[in-house]
C-alpha atoms as a PDB file:
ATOM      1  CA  UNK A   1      10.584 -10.911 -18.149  1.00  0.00           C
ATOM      2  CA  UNK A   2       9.169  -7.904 -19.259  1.00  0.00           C
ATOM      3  CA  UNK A   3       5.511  -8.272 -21.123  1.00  0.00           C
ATOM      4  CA  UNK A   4       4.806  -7.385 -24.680  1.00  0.00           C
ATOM      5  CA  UNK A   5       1.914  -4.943 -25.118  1.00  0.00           C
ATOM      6  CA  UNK A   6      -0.466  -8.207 -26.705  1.00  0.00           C
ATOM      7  CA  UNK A   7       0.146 -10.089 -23.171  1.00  0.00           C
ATOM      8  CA  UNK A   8      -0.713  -6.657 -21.415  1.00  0.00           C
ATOM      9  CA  UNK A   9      -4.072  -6.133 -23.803  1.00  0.00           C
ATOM     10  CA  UNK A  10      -4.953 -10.002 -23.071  1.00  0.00           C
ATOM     11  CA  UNK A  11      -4.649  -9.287 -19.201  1.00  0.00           C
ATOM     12  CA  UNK A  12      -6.347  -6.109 -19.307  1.00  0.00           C
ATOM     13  CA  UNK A  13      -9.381  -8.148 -21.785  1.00  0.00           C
ATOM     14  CA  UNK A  14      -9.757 -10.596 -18.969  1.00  0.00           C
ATOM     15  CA  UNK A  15      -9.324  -8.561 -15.726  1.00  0.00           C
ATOM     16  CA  UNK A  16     -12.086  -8.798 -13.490  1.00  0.00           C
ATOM     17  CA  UNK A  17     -12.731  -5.321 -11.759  1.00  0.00           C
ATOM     18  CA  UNK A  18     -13.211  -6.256  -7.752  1.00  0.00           C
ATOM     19  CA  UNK A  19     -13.616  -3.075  -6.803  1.00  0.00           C
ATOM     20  CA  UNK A  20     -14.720   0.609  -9.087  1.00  0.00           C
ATOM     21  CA  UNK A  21     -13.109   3.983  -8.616  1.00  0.00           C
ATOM     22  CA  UNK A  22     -16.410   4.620  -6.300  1.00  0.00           C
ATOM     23  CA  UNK A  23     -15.321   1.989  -4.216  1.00  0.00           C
ATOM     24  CA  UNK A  24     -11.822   3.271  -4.033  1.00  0.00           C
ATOM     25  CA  UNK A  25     -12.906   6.713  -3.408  1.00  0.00           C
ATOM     26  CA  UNK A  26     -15.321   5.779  -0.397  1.00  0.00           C
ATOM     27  CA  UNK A  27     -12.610   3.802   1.197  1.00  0.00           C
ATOM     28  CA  UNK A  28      -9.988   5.998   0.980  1.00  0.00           C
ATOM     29  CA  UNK A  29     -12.516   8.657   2.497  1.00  0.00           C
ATOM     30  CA  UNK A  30     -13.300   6.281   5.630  1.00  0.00           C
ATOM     31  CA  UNK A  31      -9.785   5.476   5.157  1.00  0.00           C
ATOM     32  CA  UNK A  32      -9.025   9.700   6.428  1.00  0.00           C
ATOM     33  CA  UNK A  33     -12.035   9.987   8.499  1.00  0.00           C
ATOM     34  CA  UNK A  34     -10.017   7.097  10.483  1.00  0.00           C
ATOM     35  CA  UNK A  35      -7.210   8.269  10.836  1.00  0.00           C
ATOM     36  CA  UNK A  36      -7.840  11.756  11.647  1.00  0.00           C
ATOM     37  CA  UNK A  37      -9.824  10.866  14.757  1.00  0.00           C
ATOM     38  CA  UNK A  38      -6.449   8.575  15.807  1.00  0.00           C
ATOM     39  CA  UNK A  39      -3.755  11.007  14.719  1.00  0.00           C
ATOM     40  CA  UNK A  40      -5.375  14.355  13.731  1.00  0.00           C
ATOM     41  CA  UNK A  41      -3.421  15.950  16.734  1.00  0.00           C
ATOM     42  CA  UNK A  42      -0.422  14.623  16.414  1.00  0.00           C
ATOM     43  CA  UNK A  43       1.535  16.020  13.817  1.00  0.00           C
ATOM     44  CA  UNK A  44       2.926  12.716  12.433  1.00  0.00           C
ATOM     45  CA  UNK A  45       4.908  11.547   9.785  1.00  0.00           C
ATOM     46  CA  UNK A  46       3.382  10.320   6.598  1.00  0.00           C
ATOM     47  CA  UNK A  47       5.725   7.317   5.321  1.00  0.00           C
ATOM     48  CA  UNK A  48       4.506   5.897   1.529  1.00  0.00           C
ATOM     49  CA  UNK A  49       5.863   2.687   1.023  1.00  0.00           C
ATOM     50  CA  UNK A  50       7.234   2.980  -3.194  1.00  0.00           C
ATOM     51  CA  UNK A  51       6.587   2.190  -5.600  1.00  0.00           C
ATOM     52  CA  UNK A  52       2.711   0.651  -5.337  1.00  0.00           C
ATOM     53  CA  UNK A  53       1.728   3.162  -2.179  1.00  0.00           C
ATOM     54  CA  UNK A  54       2.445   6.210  -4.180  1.00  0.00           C
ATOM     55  CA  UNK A  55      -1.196   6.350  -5.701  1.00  0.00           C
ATOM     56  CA  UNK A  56      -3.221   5.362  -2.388  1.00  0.00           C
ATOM     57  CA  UNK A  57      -1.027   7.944  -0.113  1.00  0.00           C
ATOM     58  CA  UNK A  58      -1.566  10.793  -2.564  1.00  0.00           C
ATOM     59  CA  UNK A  59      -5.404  10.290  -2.513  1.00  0.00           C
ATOM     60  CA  UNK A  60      -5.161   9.807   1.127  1.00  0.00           C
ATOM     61  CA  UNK A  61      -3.416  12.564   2.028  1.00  0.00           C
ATOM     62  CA  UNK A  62      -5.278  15.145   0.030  1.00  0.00           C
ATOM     63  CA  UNK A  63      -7.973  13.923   2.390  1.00  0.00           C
ATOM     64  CA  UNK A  64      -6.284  14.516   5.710  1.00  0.00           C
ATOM     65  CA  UNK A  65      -6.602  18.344   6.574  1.00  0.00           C
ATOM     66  CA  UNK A  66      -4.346  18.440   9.490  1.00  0.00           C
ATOM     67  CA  UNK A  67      -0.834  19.079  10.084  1.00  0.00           C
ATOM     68  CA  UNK A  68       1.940  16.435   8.557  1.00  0.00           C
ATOM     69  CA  UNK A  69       4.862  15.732   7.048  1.00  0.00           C
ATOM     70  CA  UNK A  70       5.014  13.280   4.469  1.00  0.00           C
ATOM     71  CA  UNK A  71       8.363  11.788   3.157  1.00  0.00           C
ATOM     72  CA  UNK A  72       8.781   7.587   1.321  1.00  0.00           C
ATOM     73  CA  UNK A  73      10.306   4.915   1.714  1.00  0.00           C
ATOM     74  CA  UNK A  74      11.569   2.297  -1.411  1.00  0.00           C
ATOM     75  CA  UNK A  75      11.276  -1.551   0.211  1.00  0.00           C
ATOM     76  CA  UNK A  76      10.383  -4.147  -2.103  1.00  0.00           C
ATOM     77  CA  UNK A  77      10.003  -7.982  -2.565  1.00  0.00           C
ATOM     78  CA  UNK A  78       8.265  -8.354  -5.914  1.00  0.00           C
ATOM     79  CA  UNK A  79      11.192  -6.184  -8.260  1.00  0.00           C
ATOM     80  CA  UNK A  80       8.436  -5.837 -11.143  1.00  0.00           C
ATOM     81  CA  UNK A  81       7.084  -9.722 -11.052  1.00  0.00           C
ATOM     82  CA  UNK A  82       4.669 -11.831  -9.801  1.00  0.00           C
ATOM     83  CA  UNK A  83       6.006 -13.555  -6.786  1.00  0.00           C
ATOM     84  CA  UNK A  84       7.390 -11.901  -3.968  1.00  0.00           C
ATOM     85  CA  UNK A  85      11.233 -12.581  -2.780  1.00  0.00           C
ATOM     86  CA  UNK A  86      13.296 -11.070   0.293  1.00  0.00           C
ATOM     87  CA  UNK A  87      12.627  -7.412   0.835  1.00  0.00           C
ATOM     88  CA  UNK A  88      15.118  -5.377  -0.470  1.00  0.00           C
ATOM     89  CA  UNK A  89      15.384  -1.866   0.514  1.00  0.00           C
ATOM     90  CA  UNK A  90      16.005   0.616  -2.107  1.00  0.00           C
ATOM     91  CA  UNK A  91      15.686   3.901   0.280  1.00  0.00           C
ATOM     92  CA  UNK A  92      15.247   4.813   3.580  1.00  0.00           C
ATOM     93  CA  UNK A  93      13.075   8.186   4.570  1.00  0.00           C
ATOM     94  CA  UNK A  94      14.972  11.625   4.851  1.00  0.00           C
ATOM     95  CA  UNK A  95      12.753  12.812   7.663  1.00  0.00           C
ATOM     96  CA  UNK A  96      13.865  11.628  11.221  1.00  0.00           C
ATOM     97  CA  UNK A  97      11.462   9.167  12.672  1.00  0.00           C
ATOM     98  CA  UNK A  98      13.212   9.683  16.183  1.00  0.00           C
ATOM     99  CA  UNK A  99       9.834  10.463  18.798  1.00  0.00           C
ATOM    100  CA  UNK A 100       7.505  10.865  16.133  1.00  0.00           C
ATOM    101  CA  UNK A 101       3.836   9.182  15.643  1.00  0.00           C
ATOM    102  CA  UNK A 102       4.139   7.890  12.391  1.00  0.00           C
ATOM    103  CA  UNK A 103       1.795   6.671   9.979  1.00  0.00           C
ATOM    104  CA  UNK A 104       2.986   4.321   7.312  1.00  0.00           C
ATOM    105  CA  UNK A 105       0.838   3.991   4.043  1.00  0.00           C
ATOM    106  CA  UNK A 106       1.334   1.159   1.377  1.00  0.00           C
ATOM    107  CA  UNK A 107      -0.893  -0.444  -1.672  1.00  0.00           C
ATOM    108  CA  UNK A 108      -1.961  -4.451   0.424  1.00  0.00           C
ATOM    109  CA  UNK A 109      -1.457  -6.358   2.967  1.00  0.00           C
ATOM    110  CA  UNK A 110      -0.240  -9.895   1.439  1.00  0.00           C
ATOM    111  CA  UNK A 111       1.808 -12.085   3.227  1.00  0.00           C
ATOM    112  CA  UNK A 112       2.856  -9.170   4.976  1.00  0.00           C
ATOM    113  CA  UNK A 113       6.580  -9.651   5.128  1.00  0.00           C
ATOM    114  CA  UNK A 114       7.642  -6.141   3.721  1.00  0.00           C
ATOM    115  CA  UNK A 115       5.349  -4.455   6.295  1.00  0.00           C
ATOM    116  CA  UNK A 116       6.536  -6.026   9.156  1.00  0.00           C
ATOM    117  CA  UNK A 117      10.376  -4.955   7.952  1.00  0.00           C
ATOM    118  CA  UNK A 118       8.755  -1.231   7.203  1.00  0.00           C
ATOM    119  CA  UNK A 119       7.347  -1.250  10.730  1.00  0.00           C
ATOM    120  CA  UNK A 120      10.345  -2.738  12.457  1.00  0.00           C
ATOM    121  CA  UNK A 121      12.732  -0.312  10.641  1.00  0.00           C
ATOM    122  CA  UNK A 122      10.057   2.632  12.070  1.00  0.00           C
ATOM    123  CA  UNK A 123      10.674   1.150  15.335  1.00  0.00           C
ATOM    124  CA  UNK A 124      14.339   1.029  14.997  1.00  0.00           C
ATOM    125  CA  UNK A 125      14.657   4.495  14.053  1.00  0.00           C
ATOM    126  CA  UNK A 126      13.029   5.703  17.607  1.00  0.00           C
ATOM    127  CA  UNK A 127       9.617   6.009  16.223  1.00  0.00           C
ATOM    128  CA  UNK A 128       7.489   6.817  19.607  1.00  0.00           C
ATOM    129  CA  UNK A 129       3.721   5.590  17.566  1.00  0.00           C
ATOM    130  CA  UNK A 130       3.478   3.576  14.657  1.00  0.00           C
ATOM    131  CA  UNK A 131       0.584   3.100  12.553  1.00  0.00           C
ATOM    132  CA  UNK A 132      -0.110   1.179   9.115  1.00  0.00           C
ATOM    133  CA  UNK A 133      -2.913   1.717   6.818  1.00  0.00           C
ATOM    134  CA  UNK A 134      -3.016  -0.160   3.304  1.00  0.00           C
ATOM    135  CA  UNK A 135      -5.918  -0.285   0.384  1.00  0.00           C
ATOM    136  CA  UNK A 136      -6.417  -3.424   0.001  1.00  0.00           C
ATOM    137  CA  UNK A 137      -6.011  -6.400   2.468  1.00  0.00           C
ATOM    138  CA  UNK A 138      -5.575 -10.275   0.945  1.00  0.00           C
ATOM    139  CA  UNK A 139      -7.815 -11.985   2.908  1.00  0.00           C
ATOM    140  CA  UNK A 140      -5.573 -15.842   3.685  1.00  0.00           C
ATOM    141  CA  UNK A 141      -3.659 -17.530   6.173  1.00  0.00           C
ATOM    142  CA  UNK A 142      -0.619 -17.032   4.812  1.00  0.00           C
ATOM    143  CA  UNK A 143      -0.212 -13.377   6.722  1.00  0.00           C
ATOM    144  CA  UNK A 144       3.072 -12.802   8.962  1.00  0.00           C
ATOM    145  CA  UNK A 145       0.915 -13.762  12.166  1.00  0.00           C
ATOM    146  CA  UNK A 146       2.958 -10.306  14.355  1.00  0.00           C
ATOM    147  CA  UNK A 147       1.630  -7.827  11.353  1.00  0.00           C
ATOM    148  CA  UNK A 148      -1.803  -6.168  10.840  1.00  0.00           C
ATOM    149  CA  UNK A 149      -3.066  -2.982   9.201  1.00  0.00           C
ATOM    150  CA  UNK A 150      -4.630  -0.180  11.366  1.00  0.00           C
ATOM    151  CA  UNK A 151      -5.999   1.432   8.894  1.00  0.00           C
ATOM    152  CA  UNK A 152      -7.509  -0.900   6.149  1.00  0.00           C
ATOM    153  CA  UNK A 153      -9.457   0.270   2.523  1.00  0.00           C
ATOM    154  CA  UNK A 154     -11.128  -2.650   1.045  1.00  0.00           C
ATOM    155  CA  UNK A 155     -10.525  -6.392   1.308  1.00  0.00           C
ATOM    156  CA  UNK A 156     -10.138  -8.991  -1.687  1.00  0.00           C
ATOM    157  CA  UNK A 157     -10.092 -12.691  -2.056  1.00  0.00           C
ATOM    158  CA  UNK A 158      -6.464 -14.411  -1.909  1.00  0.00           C
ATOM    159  CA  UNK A 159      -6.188 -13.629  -6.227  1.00  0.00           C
ATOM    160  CA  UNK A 160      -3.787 -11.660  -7.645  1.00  0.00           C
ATOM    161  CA  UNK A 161      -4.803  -8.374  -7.861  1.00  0.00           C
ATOM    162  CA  UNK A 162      -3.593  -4.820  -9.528  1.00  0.00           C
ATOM    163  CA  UNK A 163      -4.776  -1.096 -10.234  1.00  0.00           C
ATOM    164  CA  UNK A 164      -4.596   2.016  -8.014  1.00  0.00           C
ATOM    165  CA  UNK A 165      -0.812   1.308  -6.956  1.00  0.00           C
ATOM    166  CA  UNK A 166      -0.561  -2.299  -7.113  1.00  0.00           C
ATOM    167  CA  UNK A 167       0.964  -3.727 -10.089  1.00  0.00           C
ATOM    168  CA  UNK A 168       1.265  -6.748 -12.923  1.00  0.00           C
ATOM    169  CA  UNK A 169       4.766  -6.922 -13.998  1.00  0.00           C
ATOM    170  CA  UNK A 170       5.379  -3.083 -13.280  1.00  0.00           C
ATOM    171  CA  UNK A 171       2.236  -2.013 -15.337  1.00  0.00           C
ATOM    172  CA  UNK A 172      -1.522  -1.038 -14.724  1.00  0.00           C
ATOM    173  CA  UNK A 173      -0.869   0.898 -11.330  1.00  0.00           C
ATOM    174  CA  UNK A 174      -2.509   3.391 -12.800  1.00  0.00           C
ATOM    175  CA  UNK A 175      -5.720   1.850 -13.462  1.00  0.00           C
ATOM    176  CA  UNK A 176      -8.901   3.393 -10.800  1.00  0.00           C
ATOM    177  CA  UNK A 177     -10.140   0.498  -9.330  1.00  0.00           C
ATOM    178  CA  UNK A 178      -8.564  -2.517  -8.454  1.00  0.00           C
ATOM    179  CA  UNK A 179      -8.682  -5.468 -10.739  1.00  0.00           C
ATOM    180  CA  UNK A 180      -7.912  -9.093 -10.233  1.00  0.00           C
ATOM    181  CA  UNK A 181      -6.439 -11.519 -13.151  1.00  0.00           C
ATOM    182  CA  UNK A 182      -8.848 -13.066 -15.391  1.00  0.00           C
ATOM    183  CA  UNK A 183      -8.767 -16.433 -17.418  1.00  0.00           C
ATOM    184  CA  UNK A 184      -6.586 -15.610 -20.920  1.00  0.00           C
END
């Protein structure tokens, strides 16, 4: 169910900010320091994972100043609410993964069943290196046990979190920092 703008002011009133837009911004900056030593030479593939990796990748990748292509992907298991279903792929990429190094960029690491689907599609489509890199990683034991993040920004307590990509009910993506419910 969509939220009223009082619920969204009453979750916004009680968010607890986990991390500031400094702490964002010096991730994201060890985040490309990273990855430029592993892939600066190899022309890869940029892959954003839509819709909550479209405001980490574009930070990141003004931050990478080598060669790349960067193209999305739409997979999803949480349609706009709060609990996560089967991943359901809205779009694939238009760039051909076939022999490319490929670096695949989302908003967390949860339970980390749509990035082990994102990584096995990569794999599928002939990718010859695959890499993942994500903001935020859950820390739990609830993790896909075969999936892990190369590349990793900050890390958070098992809450539910939102800001800088990831959402609460399809709003507050936009907020800079990341922000983890509060008592209302």
């Amino acid at each position: 169910m969509t939220p009223d703008r009082a619920e969204l002011d009453r979750i916004l009133a009680s968010a607890v900010q986990l991390h500031g837009a400094e702490d964002v911004s010096r991730a994201l900056d060890r985040m490309a320091a990273e990855i430029t030593r592993e892939l600066g030479d190899s022309l890869p593939v940029v892959l954003c994972v839509l819709t909550g990796g479209i405001i980490p990748t574009g930070h990141l990748l003004t931050r990478l100043a080598f060669p790349l292509e960067a193209d999305y992907l739409h997979a999803t298991r949480y349609r706009g609410g709060t609990s996560g279903h089967a991943v359901e792929w809205v779009s694939e990429p238009g760039i051909s993964l076939q022999g490319r190094t490929v670096l695949v960029v989302d908003d967390i690491l949860d339970e980390g069943h749509t990035l082990a689907d994102v990584l096995r599609f990569c794999r599928q489509s002939g990718a010859a290196d695959i890499y993942s890199a994500v903001l935020v990683e859950k820390q739990h034991d609830r993790r896909n046990v075969d999936v892990r993040a190369d590349f990793t920004g900050l890390q958070v307590d098992d809450r539910y979190v939102f800001g800088f990509g990831m959402d609460y009910k399809g709003y507050f993506r936009n907020l800079n920092g990341i922000f983890a419910l509060g008592d209302n």
